[in-house]
PDB file of N, CA and C in Angstrom:
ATOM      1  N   UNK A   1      11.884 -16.589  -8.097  1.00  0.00           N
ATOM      2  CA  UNK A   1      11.210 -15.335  -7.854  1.00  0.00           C
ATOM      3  C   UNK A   1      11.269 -15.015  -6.362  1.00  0.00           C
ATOM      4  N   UNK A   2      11.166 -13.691  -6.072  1.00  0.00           N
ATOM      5  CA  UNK A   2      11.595 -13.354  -4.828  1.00  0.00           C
ATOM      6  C   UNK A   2      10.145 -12.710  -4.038  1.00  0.00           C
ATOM      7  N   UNK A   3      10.047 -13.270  -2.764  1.00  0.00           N
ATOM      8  CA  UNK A   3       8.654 -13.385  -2.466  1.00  0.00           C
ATOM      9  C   UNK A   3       9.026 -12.660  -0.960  1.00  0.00           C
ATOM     10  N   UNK A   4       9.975 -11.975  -0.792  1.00  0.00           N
ATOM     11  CA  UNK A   4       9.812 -11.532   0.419  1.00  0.00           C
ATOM     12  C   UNK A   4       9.592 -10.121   0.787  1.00  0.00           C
ATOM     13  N   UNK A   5       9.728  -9.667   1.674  1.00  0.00           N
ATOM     14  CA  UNK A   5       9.135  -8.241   2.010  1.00  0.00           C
ATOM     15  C   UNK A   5      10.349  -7.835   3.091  1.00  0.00           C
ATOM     16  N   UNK A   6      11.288  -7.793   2.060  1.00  0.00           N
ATOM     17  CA  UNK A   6      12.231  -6.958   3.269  1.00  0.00           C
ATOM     18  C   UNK A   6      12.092  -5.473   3.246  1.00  0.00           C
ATOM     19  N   UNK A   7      13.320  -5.142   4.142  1.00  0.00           N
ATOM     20  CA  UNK A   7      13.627  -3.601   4.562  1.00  0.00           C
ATOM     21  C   UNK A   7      13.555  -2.578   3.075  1.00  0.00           C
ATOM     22  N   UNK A   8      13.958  -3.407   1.939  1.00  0.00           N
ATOM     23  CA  UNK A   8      14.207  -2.927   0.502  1.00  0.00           C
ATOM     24  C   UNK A   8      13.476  -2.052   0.060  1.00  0.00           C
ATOM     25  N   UNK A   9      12.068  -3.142   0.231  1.00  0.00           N
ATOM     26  CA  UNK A   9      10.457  -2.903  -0.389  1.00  0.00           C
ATOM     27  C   UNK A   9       9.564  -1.865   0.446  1.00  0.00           C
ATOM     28  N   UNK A  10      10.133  -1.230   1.731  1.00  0.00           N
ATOM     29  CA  UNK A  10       9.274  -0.941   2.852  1.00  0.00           C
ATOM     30  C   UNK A  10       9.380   0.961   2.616  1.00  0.00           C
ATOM     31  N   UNK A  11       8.704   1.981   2.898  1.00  0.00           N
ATOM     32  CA  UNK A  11       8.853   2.656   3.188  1.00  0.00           C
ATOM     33  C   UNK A  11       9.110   2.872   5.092  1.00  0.00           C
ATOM     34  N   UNK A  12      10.232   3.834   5.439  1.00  0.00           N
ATOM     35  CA  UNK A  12       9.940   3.120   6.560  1.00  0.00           C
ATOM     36  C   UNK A  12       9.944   4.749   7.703  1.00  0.00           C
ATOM     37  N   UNK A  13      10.594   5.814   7.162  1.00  0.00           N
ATOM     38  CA  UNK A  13      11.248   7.240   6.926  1.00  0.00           C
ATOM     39  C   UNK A  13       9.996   8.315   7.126  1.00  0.00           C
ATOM     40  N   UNK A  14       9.477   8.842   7.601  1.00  0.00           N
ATOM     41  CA  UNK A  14       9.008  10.131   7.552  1.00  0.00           C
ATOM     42  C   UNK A  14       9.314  10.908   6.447  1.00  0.00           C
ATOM     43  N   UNK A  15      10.285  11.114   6.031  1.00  0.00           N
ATOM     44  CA  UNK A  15      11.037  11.879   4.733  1.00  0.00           C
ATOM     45  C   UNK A  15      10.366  11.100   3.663  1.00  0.00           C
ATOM     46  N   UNK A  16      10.526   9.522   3.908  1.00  0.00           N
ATOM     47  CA  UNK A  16      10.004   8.604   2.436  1.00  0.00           C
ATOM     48  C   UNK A  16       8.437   9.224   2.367  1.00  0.00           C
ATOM     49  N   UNK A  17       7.659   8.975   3.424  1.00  0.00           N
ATOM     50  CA  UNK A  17       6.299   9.184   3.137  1.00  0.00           C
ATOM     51  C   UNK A  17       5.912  10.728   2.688  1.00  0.00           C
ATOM     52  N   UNK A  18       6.988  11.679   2.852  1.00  0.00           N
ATOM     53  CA  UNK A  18       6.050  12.950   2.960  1.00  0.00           C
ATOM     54  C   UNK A  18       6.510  13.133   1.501  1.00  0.00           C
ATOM     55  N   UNK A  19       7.876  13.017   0.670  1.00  0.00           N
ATOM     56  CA  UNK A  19       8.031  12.756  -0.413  1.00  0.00           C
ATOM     57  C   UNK A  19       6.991  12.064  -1.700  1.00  0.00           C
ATOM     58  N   UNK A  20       6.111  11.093  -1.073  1.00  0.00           N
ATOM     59  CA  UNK A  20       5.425  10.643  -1.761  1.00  0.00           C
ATOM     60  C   UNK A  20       3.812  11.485  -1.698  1.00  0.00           C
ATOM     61  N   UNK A  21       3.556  11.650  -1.021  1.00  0.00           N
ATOM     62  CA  UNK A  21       2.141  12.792  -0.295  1.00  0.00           C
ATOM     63  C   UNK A  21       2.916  14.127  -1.307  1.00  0.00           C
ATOM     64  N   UNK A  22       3.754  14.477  -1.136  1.00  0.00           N
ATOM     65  CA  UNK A  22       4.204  15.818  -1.812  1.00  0.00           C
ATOM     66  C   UNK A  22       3.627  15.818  -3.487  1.00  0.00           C
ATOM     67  N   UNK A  23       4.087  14.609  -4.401  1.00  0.00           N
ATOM     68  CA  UNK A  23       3.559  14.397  -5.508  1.00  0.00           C
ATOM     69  C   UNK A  23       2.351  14.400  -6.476  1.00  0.00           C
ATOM     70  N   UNK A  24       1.419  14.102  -4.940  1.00  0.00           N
ATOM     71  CA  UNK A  24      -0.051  14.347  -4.585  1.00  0.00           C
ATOM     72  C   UNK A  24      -0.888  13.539  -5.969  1.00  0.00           C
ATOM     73  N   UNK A  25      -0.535  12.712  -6.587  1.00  0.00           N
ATOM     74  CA  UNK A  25      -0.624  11.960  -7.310  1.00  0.00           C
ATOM     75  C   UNK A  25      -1.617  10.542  -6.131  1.00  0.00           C
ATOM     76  N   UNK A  26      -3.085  10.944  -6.127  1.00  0.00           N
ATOM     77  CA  UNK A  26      -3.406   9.635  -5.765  1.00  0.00           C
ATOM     78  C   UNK A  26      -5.090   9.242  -6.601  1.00  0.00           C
ATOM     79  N   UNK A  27      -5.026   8.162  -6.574  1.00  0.00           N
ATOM     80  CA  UNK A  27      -6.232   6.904  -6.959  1.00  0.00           C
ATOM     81  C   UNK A  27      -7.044   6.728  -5.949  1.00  0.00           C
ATOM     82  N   UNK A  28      -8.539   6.801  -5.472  1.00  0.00           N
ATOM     83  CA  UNK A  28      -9.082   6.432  -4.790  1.00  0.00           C
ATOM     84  C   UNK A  28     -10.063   5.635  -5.229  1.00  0.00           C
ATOM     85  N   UNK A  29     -10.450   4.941  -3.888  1.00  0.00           N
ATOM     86  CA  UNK A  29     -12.087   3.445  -4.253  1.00  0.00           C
ATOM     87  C   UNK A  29     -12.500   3.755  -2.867  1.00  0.00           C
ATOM     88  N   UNK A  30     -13.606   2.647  -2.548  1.00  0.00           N
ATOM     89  CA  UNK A  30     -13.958   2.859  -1.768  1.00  0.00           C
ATOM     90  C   UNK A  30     -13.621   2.453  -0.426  1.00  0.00           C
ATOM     91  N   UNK A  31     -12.447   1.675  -0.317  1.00  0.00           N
ATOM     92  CA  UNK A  31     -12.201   1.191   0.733  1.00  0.00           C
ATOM     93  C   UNK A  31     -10.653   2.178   0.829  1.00  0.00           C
ATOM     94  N   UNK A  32      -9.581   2.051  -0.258  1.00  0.00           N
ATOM     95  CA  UNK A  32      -8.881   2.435   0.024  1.00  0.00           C
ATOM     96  C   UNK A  32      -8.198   4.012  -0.646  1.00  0.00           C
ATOM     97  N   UNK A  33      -7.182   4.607  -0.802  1.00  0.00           N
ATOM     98  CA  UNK A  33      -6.608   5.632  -1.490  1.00  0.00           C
ATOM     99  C   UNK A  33      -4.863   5.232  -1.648  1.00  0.00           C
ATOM    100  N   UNK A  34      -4.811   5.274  -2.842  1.00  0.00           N
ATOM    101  CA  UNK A  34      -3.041   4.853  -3.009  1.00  0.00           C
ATOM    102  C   UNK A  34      -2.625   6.244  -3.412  1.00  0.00           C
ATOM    103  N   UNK A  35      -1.349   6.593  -2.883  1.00  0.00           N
ATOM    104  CA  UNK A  35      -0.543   7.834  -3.484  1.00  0.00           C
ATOM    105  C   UNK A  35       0.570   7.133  -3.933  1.00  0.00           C
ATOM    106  N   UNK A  36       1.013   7.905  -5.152  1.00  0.00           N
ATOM    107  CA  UNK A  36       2.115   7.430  -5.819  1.00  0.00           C
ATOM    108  C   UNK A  36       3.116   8.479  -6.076  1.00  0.00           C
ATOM    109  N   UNK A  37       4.557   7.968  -5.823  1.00  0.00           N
ATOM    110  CA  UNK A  37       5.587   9.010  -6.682  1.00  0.00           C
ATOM    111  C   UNK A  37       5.850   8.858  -7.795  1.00  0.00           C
ATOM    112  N   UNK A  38       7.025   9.385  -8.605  1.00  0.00           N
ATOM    113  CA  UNK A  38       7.704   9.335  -9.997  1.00  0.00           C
ATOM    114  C   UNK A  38       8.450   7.901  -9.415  1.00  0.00           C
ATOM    115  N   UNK A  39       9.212   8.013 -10.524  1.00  0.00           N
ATOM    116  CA  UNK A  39      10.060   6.900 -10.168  1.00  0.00           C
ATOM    117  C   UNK A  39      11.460   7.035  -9.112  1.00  0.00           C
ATOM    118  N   UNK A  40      11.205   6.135  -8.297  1.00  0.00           N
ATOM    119  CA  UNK A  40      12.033   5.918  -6.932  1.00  0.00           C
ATOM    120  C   UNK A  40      13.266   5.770  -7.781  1.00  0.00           C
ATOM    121  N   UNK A  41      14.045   5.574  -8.341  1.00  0.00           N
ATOM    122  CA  UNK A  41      15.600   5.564  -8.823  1.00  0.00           C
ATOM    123  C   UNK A  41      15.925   4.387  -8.269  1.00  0.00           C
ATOM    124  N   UNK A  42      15.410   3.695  -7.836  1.00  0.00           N
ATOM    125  CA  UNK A  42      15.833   1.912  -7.556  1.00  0.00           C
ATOM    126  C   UNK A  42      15.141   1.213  -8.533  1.00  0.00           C
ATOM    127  N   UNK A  43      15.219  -0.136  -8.502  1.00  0.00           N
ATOM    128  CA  UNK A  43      14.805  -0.754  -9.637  1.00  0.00           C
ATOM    129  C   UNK A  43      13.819  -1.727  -9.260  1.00  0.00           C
ATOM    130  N   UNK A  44      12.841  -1.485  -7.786  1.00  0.00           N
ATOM    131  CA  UNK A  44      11.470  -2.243  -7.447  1.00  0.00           C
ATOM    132  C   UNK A  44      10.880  -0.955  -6.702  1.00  0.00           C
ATOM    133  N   UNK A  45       9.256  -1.510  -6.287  1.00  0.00           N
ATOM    134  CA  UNK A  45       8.569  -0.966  -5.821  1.00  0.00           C
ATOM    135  C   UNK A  45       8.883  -0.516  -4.423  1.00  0.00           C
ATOM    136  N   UNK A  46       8.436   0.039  -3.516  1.00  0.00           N
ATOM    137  CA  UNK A  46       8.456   0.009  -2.185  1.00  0.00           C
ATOM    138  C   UNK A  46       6.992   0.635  -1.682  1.00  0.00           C
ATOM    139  N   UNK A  47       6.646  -0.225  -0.677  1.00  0.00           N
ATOM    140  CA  UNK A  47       5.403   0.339  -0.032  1.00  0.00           C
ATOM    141  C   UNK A  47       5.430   0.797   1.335  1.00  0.00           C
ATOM    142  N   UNK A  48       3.977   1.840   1.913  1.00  0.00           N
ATOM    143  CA  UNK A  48       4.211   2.388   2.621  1.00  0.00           C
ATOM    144  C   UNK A  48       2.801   2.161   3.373  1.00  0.00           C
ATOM    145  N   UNK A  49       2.300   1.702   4.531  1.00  0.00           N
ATOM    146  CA  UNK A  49       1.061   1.416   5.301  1.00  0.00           C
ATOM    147  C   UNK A  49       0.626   2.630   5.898  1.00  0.00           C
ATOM    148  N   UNK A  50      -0.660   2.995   5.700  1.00  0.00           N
ATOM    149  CA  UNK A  50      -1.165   3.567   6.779  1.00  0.00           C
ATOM    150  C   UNK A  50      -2.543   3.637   6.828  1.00  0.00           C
ATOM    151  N   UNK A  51      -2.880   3.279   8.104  1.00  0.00           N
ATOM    152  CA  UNK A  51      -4.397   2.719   9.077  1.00  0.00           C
ATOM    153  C   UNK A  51      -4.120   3.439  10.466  1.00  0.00           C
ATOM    154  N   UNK A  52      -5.270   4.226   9.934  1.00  0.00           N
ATOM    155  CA  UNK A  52      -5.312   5.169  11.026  1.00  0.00           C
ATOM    156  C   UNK A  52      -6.054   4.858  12.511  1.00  0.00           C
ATOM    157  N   UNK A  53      -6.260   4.763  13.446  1.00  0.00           N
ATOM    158  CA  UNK A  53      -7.270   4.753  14.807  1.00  0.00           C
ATOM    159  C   UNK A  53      -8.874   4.939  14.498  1.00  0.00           C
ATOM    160  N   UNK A  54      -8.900   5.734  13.415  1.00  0.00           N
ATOM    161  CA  UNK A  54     -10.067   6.133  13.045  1.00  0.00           C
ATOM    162  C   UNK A  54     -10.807   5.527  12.232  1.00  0.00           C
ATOM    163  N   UNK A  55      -9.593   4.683  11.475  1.00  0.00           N
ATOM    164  CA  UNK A  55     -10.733   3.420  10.551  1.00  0.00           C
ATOM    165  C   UNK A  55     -10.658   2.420  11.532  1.00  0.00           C
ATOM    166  N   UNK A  56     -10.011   2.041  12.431  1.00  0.00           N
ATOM    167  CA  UNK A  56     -10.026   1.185  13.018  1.00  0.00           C
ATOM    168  C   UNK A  56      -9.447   1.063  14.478  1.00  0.00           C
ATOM    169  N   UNK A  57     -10.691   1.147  15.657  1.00  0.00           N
ATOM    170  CA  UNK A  57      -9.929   1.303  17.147  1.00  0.00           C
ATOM    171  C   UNK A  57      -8.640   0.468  17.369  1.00  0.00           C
ATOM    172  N   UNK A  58      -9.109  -0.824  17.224  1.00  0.00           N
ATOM    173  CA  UNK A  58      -8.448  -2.067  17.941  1.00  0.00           C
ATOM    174  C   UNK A  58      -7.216  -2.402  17.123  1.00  0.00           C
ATOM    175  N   UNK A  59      -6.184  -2.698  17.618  1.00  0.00           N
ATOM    176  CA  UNK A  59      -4.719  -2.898  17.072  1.00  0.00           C
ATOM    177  C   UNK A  59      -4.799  -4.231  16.275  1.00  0.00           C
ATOM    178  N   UNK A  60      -5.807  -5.175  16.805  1.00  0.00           N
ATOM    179  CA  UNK A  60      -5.524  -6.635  15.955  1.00  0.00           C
ATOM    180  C   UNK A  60      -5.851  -6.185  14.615  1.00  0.00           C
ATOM    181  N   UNK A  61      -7.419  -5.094  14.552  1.00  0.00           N
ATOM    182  CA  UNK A  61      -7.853  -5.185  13.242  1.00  0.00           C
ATOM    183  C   UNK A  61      -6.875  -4.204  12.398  1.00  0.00           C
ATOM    184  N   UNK A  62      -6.177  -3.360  13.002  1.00  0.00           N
ATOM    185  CA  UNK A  62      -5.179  -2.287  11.701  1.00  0.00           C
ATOM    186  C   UNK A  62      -4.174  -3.002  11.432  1.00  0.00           C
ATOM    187  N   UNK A  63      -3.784  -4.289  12.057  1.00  0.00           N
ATOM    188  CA  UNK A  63      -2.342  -4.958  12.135  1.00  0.00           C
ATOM    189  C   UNK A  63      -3.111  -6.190  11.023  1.00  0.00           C
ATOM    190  N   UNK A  64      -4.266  -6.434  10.808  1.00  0.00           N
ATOM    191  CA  UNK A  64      -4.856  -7.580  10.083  1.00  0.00           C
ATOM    192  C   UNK A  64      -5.214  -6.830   8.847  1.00  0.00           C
ATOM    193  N   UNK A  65      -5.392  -5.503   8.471  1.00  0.00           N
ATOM    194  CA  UNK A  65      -5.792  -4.810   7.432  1.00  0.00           C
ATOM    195  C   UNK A  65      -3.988  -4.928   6.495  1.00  0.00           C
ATOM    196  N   UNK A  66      -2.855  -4.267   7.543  1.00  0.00           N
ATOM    197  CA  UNK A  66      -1.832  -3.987   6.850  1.00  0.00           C
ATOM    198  C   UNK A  66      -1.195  -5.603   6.419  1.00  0.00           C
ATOM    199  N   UNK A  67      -1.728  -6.372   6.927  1.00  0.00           N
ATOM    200  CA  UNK A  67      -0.916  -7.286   6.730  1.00  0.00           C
ATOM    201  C   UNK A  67      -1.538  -8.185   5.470  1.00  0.00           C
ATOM    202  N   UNK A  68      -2.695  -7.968   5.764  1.00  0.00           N
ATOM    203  CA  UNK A  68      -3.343  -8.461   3.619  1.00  0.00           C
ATOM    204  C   UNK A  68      -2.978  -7.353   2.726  1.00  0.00           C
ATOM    205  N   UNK A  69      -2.645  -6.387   2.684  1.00  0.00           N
ATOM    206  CA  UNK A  69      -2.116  -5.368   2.180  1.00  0.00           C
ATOM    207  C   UNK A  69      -0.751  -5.666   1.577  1.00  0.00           C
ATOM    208  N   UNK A  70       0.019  -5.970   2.825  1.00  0.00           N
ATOM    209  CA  UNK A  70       1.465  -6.503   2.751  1.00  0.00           C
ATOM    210  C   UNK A  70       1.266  -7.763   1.547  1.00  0.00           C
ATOM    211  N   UNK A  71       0.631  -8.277   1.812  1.00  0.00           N
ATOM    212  CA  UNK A  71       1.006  -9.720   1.762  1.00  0.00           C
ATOM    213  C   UNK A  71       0.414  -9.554  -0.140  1.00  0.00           C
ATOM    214  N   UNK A  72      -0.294  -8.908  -0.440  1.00  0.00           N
ATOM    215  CA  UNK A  72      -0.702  -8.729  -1.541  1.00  0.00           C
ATOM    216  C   UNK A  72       0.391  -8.044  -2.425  1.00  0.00           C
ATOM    217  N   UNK A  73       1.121  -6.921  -1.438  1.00  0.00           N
ATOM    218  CA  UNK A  73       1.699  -6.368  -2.802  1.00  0.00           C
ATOM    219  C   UNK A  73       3.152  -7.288  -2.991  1.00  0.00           C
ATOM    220  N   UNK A  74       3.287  -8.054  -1.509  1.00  0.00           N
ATOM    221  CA  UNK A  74       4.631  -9.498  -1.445  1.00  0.00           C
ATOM    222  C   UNK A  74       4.459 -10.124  -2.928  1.00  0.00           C
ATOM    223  N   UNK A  75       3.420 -10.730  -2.893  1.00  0.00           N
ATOM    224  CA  UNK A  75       2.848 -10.955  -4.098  1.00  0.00           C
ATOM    225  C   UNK A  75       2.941 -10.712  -5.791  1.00  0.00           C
ATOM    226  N   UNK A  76       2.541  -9.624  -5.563  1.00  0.00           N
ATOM    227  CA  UNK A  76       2.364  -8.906  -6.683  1.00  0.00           C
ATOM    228  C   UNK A  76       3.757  -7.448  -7.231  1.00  0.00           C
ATOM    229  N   UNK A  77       4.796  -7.214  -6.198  1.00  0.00           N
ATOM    230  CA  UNK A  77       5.696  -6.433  -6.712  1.00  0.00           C
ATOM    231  C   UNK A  77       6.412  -6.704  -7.632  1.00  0.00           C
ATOM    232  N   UNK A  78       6.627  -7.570  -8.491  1.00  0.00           N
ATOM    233  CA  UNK A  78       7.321  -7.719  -9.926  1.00  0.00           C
ATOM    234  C   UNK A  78       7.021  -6.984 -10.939  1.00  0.00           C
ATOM    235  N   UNK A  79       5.501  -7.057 -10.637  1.00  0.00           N
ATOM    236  CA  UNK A  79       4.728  -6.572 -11.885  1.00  0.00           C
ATOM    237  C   UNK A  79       4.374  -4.615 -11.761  1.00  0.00           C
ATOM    238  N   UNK A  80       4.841  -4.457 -10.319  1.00  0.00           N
ATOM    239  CA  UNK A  80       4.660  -2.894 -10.539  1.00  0.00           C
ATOM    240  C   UNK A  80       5.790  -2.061 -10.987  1.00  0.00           C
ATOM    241  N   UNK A  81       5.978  -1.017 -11.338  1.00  0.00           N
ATOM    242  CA  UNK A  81       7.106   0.059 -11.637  1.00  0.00           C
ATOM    243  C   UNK A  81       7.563   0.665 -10.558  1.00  0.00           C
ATOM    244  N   UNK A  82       8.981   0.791 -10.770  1.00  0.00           N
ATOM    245  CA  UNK A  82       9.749   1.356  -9.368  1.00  0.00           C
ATOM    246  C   UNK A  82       9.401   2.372  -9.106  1.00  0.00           C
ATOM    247  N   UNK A  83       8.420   2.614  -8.414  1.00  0.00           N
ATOM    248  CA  UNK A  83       8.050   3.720  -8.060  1.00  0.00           C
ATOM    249  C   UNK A  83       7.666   3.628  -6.088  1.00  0.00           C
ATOM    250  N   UNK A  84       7.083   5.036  -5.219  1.00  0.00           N
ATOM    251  CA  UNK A  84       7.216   4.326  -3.830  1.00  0.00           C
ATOM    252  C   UNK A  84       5.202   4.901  -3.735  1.00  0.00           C
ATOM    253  N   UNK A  85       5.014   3.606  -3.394  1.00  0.00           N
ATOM    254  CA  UNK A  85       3.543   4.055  -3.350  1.00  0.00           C
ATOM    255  C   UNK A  85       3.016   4.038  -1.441  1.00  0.00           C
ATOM    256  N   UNK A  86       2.091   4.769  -1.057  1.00  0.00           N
ATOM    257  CA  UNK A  86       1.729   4.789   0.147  1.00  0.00           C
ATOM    258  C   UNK A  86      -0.263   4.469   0.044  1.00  0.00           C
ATOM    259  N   UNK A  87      -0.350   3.263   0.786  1.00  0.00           N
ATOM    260  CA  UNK A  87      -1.739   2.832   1.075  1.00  0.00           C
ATOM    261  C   UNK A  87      -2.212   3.238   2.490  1.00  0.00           C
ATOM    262  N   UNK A  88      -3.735   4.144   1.892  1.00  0.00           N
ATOM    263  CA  UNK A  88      -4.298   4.446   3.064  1.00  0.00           C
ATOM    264  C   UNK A  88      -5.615   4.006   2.674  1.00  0.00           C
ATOM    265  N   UNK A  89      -5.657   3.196   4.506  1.00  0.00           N
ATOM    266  CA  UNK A  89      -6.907   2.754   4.620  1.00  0.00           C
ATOM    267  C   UNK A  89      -7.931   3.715   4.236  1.00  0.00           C
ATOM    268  N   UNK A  90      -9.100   3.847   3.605  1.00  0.00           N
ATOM    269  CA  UNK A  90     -10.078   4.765   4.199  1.00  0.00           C
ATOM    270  C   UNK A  90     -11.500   4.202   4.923  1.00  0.00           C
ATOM    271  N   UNK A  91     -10.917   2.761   4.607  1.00  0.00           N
ATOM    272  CA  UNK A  91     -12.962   2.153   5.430  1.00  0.00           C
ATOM    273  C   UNK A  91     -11.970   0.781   5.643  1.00  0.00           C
ATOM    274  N   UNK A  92     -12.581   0.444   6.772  1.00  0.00           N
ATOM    275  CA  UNK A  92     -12.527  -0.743   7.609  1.00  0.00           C
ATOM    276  C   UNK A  92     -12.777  -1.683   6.688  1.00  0.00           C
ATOM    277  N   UNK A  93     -11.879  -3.332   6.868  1.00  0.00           N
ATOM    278  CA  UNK A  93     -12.334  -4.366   5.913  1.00  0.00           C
ATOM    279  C   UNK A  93     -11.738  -5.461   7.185  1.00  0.00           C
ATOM    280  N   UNK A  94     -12.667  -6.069   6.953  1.00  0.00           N
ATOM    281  CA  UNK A  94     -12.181  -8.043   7.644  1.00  0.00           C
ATOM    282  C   UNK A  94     -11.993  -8.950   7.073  1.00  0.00           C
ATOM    283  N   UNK A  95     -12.005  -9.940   7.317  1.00  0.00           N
ATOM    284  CA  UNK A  95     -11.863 -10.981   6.918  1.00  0.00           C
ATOM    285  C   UNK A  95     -13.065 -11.448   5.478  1.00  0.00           C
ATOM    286  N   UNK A  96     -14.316 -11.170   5.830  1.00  0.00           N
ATOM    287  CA  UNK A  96     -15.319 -11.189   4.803  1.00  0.00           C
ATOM    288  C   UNK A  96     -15.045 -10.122   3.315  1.00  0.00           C
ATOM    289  N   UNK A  97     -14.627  -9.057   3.677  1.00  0.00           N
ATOM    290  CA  UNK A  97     -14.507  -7.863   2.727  1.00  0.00           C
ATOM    291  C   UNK A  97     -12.828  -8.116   2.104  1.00  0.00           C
ATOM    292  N   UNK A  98     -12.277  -9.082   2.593  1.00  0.00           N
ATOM    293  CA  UNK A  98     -10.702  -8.570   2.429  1.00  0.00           C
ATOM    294  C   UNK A  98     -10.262  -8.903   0.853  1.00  0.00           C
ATOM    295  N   UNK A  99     -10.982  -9.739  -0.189  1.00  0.00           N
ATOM    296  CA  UNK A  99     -11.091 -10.426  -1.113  1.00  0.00           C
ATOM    297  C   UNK A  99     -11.429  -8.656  -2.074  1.00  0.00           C
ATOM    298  N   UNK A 100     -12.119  -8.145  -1.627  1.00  0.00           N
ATOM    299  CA  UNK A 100     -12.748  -7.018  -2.552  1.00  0.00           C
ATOM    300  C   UNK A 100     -11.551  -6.087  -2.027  1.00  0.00           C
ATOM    301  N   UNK A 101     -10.742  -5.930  -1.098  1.00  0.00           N
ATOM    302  CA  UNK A 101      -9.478  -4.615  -0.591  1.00  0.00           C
ATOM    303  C   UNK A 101      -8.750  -5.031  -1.588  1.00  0.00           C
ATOM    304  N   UNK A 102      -8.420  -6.498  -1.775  1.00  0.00           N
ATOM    305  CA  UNK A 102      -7.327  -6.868  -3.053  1.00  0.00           C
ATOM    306  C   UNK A 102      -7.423  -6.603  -4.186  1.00  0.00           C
ATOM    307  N   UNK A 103      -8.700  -6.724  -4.433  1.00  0.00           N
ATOM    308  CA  UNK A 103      -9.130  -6.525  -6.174  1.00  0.00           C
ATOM    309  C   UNK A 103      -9.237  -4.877  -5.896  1.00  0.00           C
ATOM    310  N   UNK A 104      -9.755  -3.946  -5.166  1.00  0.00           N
ATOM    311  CA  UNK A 104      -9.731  -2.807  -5.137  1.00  0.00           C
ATOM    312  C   UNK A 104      -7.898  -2.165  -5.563  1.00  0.00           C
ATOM    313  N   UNK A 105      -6.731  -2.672  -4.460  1.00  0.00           N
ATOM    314  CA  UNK A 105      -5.666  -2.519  -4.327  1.00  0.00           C
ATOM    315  C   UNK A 105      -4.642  -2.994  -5.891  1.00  0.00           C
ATOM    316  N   UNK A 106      -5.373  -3.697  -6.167  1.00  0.00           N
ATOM    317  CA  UNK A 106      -5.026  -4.195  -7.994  1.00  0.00           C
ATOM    318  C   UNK A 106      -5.260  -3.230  -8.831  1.00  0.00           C
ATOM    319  N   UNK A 107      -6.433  -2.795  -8.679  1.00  0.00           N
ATOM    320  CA  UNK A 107      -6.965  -2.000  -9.349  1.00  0.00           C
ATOM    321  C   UNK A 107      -6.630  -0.639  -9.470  1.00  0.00           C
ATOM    322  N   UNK A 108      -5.944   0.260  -8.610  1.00  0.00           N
ATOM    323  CA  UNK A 108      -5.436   1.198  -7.987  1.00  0.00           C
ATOM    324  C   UNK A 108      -3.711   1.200  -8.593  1.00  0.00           C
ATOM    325  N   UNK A 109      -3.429  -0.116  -8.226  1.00  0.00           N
ATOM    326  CA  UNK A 109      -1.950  -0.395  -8.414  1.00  0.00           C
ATOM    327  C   UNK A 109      -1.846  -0.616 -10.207  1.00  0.00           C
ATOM    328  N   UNK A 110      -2.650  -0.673 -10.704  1.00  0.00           N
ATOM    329  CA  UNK A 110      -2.336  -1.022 -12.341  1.00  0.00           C
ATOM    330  C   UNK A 110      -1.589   0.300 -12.592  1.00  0.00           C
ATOM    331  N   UNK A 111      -0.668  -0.722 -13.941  1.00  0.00           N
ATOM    332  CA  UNK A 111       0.537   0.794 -14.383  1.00  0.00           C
ATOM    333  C   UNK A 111      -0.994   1.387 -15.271  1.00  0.00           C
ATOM    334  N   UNK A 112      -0.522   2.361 -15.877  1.00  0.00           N
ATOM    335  CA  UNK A 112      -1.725   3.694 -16.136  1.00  0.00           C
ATOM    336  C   UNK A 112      -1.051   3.927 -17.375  1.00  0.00           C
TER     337      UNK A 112
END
């Protein structure tokens, strides 16, 4: 099984993200909001980060939010549909809360 997070899986494009926002297809909780497209025409997921200044001043904590984020959907992309989804923070989480962003981000990410 393939556990990595390359260039493949990433949204990385201005064009990728506004494509997916265009669809306007999103899930919200309380920490986070996922937007989703149709299906990407590749045959895995790809994700797209965004943590804004406003949920969070300091660079360690938006770089520590995206990276349990990352590391969750590293995880878990087998099981989603090729489709390109974009995660936005909407409330600050640390280290204490980060257990409930996952189960939130599961929850969000289930096929429908």
């Amino acid at each position: 099984m393939d556990y990595g997070f390359g260039k493949r899986y990433r949204l990385l494009k201005t064009d990728d993200f506004s494509s997916v926002f265009a669809f306007k297809k999103r899930r919200s909780s309380a920490m986070l909001q996922v937007y989703r497209s149709e299906a990407n025409g590749l045959n895995h997921a790809r994700l797209g980060l965004v943590v804004s200044k406003k949920t969070a001043k300091r660079a360690h904590e938006r770089n520590y939010m995206k990276r349990v984020l990352r590391d969750w959907f590293r995880l878990n992309k087998a099981t989603l549909p090729p489709q390109d989804f974009v995660v936005r923070v909407a409330r600050a989480f640390n280290r204490e809360t980060a257990a409930e962003a996952r189960a939130q981000l599961a929850q969000l990410l289930a096929k429908r």
